[in-house]
PDB file of N, CA and C in Angstrom:
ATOM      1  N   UNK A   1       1.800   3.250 -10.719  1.00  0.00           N
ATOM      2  CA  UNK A   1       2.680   4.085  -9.936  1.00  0.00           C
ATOM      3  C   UNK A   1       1.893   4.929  -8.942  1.00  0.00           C
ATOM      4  N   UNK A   2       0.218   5.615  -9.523  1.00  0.00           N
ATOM      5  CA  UNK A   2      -0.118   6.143  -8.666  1.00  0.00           C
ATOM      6  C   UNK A   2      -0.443   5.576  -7.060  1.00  0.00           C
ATOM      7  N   UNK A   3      -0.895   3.616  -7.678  1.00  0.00           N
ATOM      8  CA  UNK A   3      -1.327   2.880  -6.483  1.00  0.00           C
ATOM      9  C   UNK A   3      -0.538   3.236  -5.490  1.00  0.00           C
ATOM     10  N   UNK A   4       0.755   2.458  -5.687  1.00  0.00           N
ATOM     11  CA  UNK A   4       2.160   1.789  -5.302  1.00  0.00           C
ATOM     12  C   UNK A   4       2.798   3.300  -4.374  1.00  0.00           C
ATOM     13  N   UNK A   5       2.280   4.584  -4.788  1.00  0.00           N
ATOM     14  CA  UNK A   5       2.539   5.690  -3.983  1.00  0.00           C
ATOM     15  C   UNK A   5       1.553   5.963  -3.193  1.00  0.00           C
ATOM     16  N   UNK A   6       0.292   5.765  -2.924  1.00  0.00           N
ATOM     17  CA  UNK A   6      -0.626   5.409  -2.245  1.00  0.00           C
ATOM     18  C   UNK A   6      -1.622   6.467  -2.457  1.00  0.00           C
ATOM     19  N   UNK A   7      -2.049   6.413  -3.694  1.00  0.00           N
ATOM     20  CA  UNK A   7      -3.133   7.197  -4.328  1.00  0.00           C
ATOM     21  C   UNK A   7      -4.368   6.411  -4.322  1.00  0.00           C
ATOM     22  N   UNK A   8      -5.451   6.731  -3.864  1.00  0.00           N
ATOM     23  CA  UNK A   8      -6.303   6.122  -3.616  1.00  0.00           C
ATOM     24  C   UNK A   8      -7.411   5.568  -4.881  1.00  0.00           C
ATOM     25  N   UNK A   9      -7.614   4.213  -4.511  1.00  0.00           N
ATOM     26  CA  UNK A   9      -7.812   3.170  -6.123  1.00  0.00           C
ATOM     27  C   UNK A   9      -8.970   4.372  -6.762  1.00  0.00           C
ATOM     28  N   UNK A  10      -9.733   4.379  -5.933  1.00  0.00           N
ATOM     29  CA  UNK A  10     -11.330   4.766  -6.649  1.00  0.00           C
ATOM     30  C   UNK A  10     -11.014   6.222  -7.638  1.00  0.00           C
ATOM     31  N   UNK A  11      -9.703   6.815  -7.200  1.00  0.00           N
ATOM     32  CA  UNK A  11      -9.338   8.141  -7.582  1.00  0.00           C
ATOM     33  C   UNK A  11      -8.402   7.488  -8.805  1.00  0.00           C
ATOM     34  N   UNK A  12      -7.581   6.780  -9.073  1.00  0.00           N
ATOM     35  CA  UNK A  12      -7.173   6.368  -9.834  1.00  0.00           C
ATOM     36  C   UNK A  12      -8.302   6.096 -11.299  1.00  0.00           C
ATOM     37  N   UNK A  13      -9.170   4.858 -10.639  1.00  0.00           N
ATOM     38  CA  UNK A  13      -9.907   4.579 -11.142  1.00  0.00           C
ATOM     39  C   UNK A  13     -11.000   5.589 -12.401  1.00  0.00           C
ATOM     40  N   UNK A  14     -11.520   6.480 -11.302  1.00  0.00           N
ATOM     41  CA  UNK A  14     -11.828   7.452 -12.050  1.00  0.00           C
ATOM     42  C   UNK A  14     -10.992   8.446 -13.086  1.00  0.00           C
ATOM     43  N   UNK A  15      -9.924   8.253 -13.237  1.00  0.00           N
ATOM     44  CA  UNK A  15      -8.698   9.275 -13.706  1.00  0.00           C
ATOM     45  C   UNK A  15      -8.060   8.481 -15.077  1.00  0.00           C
ATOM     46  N   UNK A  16      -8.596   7.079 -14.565  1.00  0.00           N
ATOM     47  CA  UNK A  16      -8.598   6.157 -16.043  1.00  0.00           C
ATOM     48  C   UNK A  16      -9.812   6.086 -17.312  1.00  0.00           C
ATOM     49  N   UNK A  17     -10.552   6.409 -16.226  1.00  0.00           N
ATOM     50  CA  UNK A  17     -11.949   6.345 -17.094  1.00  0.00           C
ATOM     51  C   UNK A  17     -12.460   5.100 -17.049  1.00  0.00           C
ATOM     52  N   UNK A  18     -12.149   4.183 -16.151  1.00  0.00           N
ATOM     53  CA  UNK A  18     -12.914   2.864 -15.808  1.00  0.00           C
ATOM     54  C   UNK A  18     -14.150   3.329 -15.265  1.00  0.00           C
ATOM     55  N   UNK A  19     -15.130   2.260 -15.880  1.00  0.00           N
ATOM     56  CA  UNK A  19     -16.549   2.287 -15.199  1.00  0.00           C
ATOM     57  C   UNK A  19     -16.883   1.404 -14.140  1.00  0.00           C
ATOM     58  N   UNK A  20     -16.093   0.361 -14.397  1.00  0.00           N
ATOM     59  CA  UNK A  20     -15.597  -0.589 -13.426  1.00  0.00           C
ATOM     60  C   UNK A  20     -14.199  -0.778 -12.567  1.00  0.00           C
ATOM     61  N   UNK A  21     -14.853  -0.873 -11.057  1.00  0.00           N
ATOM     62  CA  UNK A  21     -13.357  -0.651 -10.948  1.00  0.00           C
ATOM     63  C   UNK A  21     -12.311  -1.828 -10.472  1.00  0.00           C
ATOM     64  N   UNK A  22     -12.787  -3.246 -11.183  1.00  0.00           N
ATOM     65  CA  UNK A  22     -12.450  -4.393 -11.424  1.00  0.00           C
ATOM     66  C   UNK A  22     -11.715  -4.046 -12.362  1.00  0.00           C
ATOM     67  N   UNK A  23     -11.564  -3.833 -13.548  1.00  0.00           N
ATOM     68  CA  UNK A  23     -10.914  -3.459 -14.435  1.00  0.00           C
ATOM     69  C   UNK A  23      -9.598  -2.316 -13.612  1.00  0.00           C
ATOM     70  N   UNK A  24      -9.553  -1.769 -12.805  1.00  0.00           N
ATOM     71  CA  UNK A  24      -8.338  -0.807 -12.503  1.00  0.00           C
ATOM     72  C   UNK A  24      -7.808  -1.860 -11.458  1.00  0.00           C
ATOM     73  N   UNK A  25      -8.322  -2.551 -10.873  1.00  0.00           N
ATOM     74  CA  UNK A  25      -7.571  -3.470  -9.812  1.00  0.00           C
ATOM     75  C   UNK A  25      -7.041  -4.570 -10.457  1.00  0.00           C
ATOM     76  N   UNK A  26      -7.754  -5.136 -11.310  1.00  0.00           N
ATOM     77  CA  UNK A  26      -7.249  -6.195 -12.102  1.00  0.00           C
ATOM     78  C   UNK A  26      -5.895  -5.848 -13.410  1.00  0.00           C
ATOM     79  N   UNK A  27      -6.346  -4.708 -13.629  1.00  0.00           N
ATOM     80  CA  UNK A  27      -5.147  -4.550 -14.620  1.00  0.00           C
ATOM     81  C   UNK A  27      -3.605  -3.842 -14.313  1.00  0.00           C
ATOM     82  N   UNK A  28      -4.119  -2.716 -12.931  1.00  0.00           N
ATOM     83  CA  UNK A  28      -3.419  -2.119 -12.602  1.00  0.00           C
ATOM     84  C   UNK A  28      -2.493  -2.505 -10.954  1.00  0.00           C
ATOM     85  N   UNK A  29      -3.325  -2.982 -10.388  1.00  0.00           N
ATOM     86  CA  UNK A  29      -2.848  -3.139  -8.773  1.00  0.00           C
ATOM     87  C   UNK A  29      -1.974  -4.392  -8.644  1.00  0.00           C
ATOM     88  N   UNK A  30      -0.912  -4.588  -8.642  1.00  0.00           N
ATOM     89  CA  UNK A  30       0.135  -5.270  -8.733  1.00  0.00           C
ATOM     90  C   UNK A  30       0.439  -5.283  -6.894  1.00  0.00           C
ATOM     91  N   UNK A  31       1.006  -6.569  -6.156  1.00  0.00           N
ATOM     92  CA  UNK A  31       1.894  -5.754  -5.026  1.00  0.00           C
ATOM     93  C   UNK A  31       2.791  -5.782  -5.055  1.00  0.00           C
ATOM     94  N   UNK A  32       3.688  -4.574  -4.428  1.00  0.00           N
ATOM     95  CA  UNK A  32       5.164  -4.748  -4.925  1.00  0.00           C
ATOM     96  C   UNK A  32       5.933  -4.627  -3.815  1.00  0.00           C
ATOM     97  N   UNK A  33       6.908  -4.724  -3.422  1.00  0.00           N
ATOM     98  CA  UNK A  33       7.948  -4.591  -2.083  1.00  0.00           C
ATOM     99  C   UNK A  33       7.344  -3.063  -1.378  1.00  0.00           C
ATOM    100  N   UNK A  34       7.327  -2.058  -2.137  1.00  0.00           N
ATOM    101  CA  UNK A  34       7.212  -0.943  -1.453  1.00  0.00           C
ATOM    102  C   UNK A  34       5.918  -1.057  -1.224  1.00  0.00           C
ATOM    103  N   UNK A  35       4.740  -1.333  -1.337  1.00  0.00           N
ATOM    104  CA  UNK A  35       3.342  -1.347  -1.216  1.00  0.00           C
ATOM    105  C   UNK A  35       3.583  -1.892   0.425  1.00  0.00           C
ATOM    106  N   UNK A  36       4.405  -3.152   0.035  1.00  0.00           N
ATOM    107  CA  UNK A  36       4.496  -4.585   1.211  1.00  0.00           C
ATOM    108  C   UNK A  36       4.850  -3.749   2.526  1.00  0.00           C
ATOM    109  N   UNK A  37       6.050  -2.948   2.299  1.00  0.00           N
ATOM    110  CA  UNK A  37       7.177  -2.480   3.366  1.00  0.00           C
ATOM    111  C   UNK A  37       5.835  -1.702   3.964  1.00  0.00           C
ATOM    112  N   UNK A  38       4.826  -0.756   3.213  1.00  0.00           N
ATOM    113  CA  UNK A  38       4.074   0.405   3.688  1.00  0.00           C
ATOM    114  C   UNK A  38       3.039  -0.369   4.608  1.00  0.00           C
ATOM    115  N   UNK A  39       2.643  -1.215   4.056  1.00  0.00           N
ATOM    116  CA  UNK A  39       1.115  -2.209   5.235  1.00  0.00           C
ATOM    117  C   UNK A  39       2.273  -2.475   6.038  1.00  0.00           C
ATOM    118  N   UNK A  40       3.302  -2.648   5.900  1.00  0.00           N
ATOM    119  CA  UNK A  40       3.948  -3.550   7.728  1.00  0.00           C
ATOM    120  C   UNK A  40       4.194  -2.132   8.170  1.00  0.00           C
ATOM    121  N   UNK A  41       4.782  -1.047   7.823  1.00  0.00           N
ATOM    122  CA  UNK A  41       4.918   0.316   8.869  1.00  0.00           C
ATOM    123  C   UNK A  41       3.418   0.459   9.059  1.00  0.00           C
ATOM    124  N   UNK A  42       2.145   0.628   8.328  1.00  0.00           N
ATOM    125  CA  UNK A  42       0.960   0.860   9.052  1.00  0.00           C
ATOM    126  C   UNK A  42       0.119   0.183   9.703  1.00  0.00           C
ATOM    127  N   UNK A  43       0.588  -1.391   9.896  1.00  0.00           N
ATOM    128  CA  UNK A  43       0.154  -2.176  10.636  1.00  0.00           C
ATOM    129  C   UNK A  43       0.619  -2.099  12.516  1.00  0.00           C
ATOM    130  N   UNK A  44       2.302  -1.783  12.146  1.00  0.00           N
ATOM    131  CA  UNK A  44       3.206  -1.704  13.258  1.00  0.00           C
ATOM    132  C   UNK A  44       2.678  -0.488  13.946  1.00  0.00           C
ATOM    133  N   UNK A  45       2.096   0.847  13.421  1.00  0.00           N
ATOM    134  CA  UNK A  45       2.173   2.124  13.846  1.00  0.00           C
ATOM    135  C   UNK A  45       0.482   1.926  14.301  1.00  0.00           C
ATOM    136  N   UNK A  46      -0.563   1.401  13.833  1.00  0.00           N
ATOM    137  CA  UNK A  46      -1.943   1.020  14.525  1.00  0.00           C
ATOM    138  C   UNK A  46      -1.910   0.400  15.757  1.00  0.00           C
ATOM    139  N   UNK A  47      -0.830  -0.655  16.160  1.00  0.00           N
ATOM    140  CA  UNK A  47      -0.936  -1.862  16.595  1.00  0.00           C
ATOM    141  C   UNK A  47      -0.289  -1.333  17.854  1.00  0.00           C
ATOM    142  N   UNK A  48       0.535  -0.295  17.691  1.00  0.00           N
ATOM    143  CA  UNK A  48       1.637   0.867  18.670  1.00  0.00           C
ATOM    144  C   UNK A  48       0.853   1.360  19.117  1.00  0.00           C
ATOM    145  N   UNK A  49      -0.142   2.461  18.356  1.00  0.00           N
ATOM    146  CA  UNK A  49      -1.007   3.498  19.050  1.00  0.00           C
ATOM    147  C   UNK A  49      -2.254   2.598  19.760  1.00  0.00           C
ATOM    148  N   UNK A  50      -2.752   1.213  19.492  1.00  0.00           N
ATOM    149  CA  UNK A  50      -3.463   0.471  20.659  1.00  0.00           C
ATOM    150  C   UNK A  50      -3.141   0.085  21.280  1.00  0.00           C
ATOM    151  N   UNK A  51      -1.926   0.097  21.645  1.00  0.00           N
ATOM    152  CA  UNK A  51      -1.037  -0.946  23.056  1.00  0.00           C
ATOM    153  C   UNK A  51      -0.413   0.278  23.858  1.00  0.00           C
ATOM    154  N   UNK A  52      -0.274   1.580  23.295  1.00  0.00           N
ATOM    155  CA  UNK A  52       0.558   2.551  24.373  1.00  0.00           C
ATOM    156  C   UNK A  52      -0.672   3.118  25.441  1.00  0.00           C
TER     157      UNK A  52
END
Protein backbone atom coordinates (compact mmCIF):
# COMPACT_ATOMS: atom_id res chain seq x y z
CA UNK A 1 0.00 0.00 0.00
CA UNK A 2 2.86 2.18 0.86
CA UNK A 3 4.35 1.45 -2.90
CA UNK A 4 1.02 1.75 -4.79
CA UNK A 5 0.69 5.41 -2.88
CA UNK A 6 4.01 6.30 -4.01
CA UNK A 7 6.26 5.88 -1.08
CA UNK A 8 9.51 5.47 -2.09
CA UNK A 9 10.83 1.55 -2.40
CA UNK A 10 14.25 2.06 -0.59
CA UNK A 11 12.10 3.81 2.33
CA UNK A 12 9.76 1.09 2.40
CA UNK A 13 12.40 -1.24 2.22
CA UNK A 14 14.16 -0.04 5.09
CA UNK A 15 10.84 0.19 7.28
CA UNK A 16 10.58 -3.64 6.60
CA UNK A 17 13.81 -4.46 7.73
CA UNK A 18 14.97 -5.97 4.40
CA UNK A 19 18.66 -6.13 3.87
CA UNK A 20 17.94 -6.77 0.49
CA UNK A 21 15.96 -4.89 -1.43
CA UNK A 22 15.09 -7.75 -3.90
CA UNK A 23 13.25 -9.21 -1.29
CA UNK A 24 10.82 -5.84 -0.90
CA UNK A 25 10.37 -5.67 -4.73
CA UNK A 26 9.89 -9.19 -5.17
CA UNK A 27 7.52 -9.76 -2.44
CA UNK A 28 5.94 -6.53 -2.19
CA UNK A 29 5.77 -4.43 -5.59
CA UNK A 30 2.85 -5.69 -7.41
CA UNK A 31 1.47 -3.24 -10.43
CA UNK A 32 -1.79 -2.29 -10.04
CA UNK A 33 -4.29 0.03 -12.10
CA UNK A 34 -3.57 2.95 -9.81
CA UNK A 35 0.31 2.63 -9.95
CA UNK A 36 -0.53 2.23 -14.05
CA UNK A 37 -3.04 5.39 -14.21
CA UNK A 38 0.02 7.43 -12.08
CA UNK A 39 3.17 6.59 -14.79
CA UNK A 40 0.63 7.64 -17.70
CA UNK A 41 -0.31 11.17 -15.75
CA UNK A 42 3.63 11.45 -15.15
CA UNK A 43 4.66 10.47 -18.37
CA UNK A 44 1.87 12.87 -20.07
CA UNK A 45 2.87 15.87 -17.60
CA UNK A 46 7.05 15.37 -18.52
CA UNK A 47 6.32 14.95 -22.11
CA UNK A 48 3.90 18.47 -21.76
CA UNK A 49 6.51 20.40 -19.89
CA UNK A 50 9.18 19.35 -22.98
CA UNK A 51 7.03 20.25 -25.85
CA UNK A 52 5.49 23.70 -24.33
Amino acid sequence: MLIESGADVKNVQTRLGHTNIKTTLQTYVHDTEKMAERSVDLFEKITQAKTS
